[in-house]
N, C-alpha and C. Protein backbone atom coordinates (compact mmCIF):
# COMPACT_ATOMS: atom_id res chain seq x y z
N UNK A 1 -19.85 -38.97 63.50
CA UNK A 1 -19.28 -39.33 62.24
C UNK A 1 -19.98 -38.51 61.16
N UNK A 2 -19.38 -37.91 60.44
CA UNK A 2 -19.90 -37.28 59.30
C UNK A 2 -20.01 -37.83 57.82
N UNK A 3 -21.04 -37.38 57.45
CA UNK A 3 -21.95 -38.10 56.18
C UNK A 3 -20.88 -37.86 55.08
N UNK A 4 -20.57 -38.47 54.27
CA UNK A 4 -20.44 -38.34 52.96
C UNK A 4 -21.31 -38.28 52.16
N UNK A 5 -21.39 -36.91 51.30
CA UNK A 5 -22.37 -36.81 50.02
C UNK A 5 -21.88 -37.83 48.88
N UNK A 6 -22.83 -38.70 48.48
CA UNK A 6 -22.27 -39.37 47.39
C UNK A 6 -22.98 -38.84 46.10
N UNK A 7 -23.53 -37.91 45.86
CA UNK A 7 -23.73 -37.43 44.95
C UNK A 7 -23.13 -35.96 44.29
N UNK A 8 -21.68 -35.58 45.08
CA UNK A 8 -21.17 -34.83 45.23
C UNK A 8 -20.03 -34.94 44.32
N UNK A 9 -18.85 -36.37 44.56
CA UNK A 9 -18.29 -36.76 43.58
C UNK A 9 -18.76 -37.46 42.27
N UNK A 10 -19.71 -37.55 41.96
CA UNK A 10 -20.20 -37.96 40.77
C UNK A 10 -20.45 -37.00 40.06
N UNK A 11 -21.38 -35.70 40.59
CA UNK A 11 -21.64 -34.54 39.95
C UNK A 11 -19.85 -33.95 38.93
N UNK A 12 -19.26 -33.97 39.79
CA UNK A 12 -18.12 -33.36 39.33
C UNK A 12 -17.44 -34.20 38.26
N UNK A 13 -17.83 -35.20 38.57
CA UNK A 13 -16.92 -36.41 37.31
C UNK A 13 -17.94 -35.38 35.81
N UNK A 14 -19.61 -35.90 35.80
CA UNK A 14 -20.53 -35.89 35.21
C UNK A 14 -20.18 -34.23 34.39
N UNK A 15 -19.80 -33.47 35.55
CA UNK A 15 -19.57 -32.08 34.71
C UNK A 15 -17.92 -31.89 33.63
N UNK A 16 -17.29 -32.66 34.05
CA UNK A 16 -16.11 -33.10 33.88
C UNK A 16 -16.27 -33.31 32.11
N UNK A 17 -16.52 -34.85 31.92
CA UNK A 17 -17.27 -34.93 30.99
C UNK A 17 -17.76 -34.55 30.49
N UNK A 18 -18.97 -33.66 30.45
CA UNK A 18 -19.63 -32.80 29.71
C UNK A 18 -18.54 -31.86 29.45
N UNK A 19 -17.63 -31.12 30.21
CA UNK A 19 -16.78 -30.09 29.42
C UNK A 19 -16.11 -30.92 28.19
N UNK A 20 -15.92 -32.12 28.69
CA UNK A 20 -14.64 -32.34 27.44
C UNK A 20 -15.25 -32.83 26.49
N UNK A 21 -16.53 -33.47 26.25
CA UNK A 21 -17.83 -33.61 24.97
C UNK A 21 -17.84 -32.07 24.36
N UNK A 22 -18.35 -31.01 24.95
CA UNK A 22 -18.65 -30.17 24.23
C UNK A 22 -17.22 -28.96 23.60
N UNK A 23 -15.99 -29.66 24.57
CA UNK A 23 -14.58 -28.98 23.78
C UNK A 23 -14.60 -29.87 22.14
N UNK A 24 -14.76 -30.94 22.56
CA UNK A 24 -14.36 -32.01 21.71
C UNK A 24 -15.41 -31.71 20.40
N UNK A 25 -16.39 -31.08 20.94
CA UNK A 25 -17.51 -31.10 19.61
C UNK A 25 -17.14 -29.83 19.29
N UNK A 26 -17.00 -28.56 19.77
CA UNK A 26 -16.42 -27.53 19.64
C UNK A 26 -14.95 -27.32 18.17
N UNK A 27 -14.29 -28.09 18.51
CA UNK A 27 -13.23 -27.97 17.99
C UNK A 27 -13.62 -29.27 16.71
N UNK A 28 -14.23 -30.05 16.61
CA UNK A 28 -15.09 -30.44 15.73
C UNK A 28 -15.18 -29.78 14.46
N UNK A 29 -16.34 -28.68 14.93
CA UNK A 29 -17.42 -27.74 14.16
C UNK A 29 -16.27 -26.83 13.65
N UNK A 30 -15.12 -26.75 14.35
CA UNK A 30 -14.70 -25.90 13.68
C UNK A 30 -13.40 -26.20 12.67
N UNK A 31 -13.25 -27.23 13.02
CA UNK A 31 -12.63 -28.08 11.46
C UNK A 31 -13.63 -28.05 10.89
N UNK A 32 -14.35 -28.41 10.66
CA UNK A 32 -15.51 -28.59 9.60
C UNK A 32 -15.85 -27.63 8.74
N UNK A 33 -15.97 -26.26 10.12
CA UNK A 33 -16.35 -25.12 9.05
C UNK A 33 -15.68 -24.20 8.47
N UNK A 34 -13.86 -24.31 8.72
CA UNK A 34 -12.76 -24.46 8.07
C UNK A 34 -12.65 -24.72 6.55
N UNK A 35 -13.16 -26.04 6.20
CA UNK A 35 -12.91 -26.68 5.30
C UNK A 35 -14.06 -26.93 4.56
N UNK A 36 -15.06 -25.47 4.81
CA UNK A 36 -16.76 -24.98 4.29
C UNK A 36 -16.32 -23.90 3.02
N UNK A 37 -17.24 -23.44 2.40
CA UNK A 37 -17.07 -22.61 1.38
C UNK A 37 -17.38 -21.36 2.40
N UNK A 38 -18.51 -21.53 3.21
CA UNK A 38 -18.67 -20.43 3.94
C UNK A 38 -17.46 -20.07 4.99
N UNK A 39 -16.30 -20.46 5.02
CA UNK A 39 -15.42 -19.82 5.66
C UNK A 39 -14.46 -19.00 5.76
N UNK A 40 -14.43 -19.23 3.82
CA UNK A 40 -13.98 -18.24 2.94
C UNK A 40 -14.59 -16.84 2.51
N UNK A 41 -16.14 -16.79 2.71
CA UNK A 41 -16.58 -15.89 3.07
C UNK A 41 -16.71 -14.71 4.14
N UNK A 42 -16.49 -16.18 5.11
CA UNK A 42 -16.91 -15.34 6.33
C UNK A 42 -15.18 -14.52 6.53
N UNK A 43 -14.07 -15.67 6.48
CA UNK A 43 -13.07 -14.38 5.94
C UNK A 43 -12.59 -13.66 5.66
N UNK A 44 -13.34 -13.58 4.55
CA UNK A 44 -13.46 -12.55 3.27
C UNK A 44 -14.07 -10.85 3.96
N UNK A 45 -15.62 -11.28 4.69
CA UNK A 45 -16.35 -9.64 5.17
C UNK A 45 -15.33 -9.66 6.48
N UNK A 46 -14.65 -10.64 7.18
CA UNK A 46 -13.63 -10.46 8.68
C UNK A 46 -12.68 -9.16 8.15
N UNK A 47 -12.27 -9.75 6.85
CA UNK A 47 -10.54 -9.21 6.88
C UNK A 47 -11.53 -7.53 5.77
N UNK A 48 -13.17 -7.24 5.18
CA UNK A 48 -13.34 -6.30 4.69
C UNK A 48 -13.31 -5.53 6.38
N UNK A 49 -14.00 -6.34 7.00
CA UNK A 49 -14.30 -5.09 7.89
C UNK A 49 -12.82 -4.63 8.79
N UNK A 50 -12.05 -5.19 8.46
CA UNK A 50 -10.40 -4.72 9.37
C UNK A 50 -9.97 -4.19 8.45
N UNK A 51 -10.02 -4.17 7.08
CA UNK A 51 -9.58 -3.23 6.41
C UNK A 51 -8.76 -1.96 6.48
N UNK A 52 -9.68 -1.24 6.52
CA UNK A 52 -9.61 0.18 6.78
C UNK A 52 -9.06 0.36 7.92
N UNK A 53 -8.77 -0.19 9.71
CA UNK A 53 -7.96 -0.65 10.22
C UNK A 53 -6.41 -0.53 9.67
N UNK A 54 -6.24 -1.90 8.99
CA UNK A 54 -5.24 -2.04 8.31
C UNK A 54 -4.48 -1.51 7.67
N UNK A 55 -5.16 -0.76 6.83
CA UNK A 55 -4.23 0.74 6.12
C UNK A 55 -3.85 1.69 7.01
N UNK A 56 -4.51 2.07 7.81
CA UNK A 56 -4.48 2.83 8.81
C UNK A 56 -2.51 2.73 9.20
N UNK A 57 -2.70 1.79 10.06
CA UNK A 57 -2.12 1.09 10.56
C UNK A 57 -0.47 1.04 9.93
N UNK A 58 -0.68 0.43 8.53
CA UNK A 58 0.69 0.68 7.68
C UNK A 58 0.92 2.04 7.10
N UNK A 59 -0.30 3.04 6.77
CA UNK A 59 0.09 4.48 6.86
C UNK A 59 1.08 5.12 8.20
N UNK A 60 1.03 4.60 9.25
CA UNK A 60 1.48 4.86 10.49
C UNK A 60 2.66 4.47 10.63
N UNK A 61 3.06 3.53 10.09
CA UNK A 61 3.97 2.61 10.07
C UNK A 61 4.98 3.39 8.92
N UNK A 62 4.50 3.57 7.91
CA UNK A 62 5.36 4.10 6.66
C UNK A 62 5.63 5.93 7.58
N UNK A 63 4.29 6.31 7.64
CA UNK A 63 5.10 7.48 8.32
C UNK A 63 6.24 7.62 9.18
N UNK A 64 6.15 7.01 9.89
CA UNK A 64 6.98 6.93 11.20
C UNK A 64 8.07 6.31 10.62
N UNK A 65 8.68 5.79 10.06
CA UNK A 65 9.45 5.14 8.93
C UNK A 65 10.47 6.38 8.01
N UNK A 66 9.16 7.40 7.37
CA UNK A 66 9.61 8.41 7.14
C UNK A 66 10.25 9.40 8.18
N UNK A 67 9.26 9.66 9.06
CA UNK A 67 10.02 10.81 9.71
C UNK A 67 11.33 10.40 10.67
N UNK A 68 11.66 9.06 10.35
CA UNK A 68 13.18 8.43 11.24
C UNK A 68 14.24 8.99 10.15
N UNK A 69 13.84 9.05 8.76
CA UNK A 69 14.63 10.04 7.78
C UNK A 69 15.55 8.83 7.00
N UNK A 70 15.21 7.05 7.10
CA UNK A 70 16.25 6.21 6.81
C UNK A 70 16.60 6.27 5.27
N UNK A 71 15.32 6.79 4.73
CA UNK A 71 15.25 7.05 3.37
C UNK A 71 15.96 7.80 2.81
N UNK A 72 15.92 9.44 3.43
CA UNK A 72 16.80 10.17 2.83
C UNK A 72 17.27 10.99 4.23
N UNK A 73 18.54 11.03 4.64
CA UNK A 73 18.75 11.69 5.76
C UNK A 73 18.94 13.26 5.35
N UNK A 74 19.24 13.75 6.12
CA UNK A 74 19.17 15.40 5.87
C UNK A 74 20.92 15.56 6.87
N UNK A 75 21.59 16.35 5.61
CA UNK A 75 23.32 16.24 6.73
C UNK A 75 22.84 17.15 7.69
N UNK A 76 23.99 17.42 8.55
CA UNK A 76 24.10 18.04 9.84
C UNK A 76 24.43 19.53 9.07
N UNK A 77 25.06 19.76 7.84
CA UNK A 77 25.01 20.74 7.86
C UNK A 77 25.50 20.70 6.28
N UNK A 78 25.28 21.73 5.65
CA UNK A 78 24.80 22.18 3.71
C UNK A 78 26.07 23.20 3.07
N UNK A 79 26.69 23.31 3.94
CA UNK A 79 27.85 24.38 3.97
C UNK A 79 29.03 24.06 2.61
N UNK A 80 28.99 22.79 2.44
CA UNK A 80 29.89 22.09 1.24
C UNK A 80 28.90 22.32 0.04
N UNK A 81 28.00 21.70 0.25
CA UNK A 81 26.92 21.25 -0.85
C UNK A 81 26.47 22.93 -1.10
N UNK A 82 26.32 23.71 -0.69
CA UNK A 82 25.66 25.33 -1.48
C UNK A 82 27.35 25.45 -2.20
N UNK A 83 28.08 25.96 -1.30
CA UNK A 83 29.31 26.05 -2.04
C UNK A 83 29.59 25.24 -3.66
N UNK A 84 29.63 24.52 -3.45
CA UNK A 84 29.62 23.30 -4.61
C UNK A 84 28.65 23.58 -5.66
N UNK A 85 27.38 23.99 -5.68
CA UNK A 85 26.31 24.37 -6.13
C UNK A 85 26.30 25.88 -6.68
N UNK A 86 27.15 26.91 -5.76
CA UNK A 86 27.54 28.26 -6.27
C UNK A 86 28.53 27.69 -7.39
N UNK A 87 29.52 26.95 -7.36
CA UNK A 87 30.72 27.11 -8.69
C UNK A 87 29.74 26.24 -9.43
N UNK A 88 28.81 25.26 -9.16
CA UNK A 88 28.47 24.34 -10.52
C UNK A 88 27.42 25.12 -11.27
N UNK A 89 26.51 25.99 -10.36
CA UNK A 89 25.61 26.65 -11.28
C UNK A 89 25.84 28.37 -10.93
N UNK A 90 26.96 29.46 -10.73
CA UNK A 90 26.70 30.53 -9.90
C UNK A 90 25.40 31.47 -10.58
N UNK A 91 24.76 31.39 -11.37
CA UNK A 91 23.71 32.13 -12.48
C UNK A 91 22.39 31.88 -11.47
N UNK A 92 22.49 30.99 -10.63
CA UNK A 92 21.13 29.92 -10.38
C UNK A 92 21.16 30.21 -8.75
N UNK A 93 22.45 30.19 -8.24
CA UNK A 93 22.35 29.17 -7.17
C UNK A 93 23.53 30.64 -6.13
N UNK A 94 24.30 31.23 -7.27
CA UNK A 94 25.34 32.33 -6.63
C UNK A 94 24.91 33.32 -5.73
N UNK A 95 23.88 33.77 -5.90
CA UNK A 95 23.25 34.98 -5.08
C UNK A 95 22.09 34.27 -4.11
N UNK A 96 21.88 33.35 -3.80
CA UNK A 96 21.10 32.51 -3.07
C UNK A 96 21.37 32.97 -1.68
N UNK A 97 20.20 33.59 -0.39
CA UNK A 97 20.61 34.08 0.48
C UNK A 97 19.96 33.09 1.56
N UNK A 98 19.80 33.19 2.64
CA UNK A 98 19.44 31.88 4.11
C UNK A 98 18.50 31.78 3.57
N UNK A 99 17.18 32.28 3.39
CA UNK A 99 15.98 31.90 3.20
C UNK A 99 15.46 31.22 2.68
N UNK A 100 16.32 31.81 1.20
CA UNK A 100 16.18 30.62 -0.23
C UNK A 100 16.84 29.56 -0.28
N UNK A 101 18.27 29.23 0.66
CA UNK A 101 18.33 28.02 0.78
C UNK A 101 17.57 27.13 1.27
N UNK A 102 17.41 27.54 2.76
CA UNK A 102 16.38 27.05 3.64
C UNK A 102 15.47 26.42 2.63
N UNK A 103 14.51 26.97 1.75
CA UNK A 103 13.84 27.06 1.34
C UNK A 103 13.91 25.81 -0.27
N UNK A 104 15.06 25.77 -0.57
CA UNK A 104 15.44 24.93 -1.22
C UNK A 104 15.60 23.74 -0.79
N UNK A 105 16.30 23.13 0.52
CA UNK A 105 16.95 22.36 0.95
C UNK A 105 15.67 21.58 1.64
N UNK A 106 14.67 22.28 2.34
CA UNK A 106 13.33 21.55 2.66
C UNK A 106 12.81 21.30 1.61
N UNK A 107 12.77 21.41 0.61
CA UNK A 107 12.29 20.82 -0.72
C UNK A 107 12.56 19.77 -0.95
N UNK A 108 13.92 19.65 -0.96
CA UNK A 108 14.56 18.36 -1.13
C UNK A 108 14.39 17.16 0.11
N UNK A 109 14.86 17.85 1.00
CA UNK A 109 14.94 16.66 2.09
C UNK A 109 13.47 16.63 2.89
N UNK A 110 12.51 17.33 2.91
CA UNK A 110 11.30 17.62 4.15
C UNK A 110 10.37 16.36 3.01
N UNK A 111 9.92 15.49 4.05
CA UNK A 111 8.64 14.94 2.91
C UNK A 111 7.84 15.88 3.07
N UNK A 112 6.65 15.34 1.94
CA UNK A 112 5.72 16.32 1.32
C UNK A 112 4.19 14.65 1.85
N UNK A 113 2.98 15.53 2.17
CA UNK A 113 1.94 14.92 2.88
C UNK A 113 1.03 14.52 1.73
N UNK A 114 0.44 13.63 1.07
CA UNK A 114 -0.65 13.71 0.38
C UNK A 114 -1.63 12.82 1.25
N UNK A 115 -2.92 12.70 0.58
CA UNK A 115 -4.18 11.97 1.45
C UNK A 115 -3.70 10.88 -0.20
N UNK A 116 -3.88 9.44 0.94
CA UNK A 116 -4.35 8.12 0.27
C UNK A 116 -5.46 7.64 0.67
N UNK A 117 -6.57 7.58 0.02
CA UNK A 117 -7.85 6.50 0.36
C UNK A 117 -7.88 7.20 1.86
N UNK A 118 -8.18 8.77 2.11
CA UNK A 118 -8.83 9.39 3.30
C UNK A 118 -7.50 9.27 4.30
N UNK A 119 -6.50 8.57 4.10
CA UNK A 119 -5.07 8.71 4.85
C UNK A 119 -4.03 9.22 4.89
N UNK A 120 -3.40 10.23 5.29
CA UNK A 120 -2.87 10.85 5.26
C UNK A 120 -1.65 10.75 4.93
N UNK A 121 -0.74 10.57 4.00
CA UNK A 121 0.70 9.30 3.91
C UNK A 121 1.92 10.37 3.37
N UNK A 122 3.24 10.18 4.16
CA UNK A 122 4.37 11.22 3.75
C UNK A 122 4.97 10.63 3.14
N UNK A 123 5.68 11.03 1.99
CA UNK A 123 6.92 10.64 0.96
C UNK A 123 7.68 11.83 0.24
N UNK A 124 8.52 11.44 -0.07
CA UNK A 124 9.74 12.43 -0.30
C UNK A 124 9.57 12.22 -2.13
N UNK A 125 9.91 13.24 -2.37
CA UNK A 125 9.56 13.83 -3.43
C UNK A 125 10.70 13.34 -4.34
N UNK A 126 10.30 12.69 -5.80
CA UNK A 126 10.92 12.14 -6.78
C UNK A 126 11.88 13.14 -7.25
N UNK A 127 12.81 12.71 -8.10
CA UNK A 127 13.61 13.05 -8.80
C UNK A 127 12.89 13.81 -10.06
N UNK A 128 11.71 13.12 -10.52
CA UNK A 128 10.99 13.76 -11.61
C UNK A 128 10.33 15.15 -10.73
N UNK A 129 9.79 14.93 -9.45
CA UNK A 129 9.66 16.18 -9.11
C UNK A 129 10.56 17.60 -8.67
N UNK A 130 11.28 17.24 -8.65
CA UNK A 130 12.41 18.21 -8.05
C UNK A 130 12.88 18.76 -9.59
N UNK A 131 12.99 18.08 -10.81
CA UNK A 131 13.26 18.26 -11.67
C UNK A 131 12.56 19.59 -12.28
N UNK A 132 10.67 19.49 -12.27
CA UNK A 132 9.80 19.86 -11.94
C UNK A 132 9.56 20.93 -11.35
N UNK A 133 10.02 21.12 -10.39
CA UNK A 133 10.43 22.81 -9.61
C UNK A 133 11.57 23.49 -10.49
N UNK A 134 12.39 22.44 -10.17
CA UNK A 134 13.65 23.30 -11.06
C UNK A 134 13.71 23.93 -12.38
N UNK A 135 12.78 23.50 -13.19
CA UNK A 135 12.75 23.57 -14.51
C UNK A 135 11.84 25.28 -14.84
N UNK A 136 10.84 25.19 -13.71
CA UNK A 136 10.07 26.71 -13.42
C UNK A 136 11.11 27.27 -12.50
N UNK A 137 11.70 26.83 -11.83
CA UNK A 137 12.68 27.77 -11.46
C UNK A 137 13.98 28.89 -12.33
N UNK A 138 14.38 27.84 -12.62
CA UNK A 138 15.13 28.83 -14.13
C UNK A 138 15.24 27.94 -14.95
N UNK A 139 15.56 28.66 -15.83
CA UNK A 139 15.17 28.31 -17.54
C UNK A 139 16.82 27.18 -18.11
N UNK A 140 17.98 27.27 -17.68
CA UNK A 140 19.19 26.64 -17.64
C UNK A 140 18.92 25.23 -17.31
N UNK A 141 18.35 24.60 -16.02
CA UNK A 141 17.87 23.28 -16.07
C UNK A 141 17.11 22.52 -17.17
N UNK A 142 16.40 23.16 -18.14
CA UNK A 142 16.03 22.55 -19.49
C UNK A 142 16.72 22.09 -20.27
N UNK A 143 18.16 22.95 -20.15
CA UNK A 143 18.91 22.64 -21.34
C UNK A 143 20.16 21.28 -20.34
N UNK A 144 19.74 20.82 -19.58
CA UNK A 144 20.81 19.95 -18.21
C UNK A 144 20.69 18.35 -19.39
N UNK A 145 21.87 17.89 -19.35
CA UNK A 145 21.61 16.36 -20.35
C UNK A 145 22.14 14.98 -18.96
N UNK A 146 21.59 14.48 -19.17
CA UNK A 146 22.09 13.11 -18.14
C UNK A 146 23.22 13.13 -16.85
N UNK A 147 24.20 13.85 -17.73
CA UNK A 147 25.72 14.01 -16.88
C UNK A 147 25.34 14.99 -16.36
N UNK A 148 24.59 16.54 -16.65
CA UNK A 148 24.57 17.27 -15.72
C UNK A 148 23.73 16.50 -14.54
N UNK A 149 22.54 16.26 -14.93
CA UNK A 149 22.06 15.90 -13.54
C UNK A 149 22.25 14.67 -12.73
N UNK A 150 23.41 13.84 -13.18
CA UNK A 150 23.85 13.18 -12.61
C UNK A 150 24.80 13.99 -11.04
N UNK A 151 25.74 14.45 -11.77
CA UNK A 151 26.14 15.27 -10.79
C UNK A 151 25.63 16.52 -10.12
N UNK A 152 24.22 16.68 -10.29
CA UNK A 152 23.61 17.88 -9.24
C UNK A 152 23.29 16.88 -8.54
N UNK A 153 22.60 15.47 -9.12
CA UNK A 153 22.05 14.85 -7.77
C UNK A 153 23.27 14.00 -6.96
N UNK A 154 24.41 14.12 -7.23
CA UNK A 154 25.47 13.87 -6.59
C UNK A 154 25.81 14.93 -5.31
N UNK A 155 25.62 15.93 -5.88
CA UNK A 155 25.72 17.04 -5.11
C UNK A 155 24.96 17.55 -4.21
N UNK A 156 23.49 17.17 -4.29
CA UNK A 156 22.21 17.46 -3.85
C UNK A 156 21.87 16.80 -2.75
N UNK A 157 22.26 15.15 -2.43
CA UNK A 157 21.90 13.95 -1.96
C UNK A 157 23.02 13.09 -1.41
């Protein structure tokens, strides 16, 4: 006949117990220190030190955002829009050969890279900037009033 340990099932009750005392005090301490001033602190250096993380993170996010193009798409093809652009400006825009379109048209549609806070972040270039090129580009865009550039950026975009 074989022995039964009787100190075998007790141990296990005894450890039993002890887990659920020290869950129970566990989850305790931490209501408590929830509803501490120091938890708002400790918070506070958690979410400094993920920080930089964090930007990271939505820089990546906005890029990738950008380069899906939802912002400003780029057509399949410019063939209307130069045309359109030769009769609205031909002084400017008439003798314009592949290069300089090319060259135009990534202006408009290619984002442009700057560094934010050491991050590297793409955005597409304002209306005040394009304005901005154009205006050193030739001297006729200075004299453009509301309605003209209403309809270049009709034409443009």
């Amino acid at each position: 006949m074989a022995s039964k340990k009787p100190f075998g099932h007790s141990f296990k009750y005894v450890l039993n117990i002890i887990a659920i005392v020290l869950l129970i005090w566990g989850i305790r301490a931490a209501i408590q220190f929830k509803g501490s001033g120091e938890y708002q602190s400790f918070r506070y250096r958690i979410s400094r030190m993920f920080d930089p993380v964090t930007r990271r993170i939505q820089a990546m996010r906005h890029n990738i955002k950008i380069d899906r193009g939802e912002e400003r798409r780029r057509p399949t093809t410019f063939i209307a829009r130069e045309s359109k652009l030769k009769v609205f400006l031909p002084d400017v825009f008439g003798e314009y050969d592949e290069k300089e379109w090319k060259e135009f048209w990534d202006f408009i549609y290619e984002p442009t890279t700057e560094m934010q806070g050491g991050i590297s972040t793409k955005r597409y270039r304002t209306e005040e900037e394009i304005k901005e090129f154009l205006y050193r580009k030739d001297r006729i865009f200075n004299y453009f009033q509301d309605q003209h550039w209403n309809y270049f950026w009709s034409l443009i975009f």
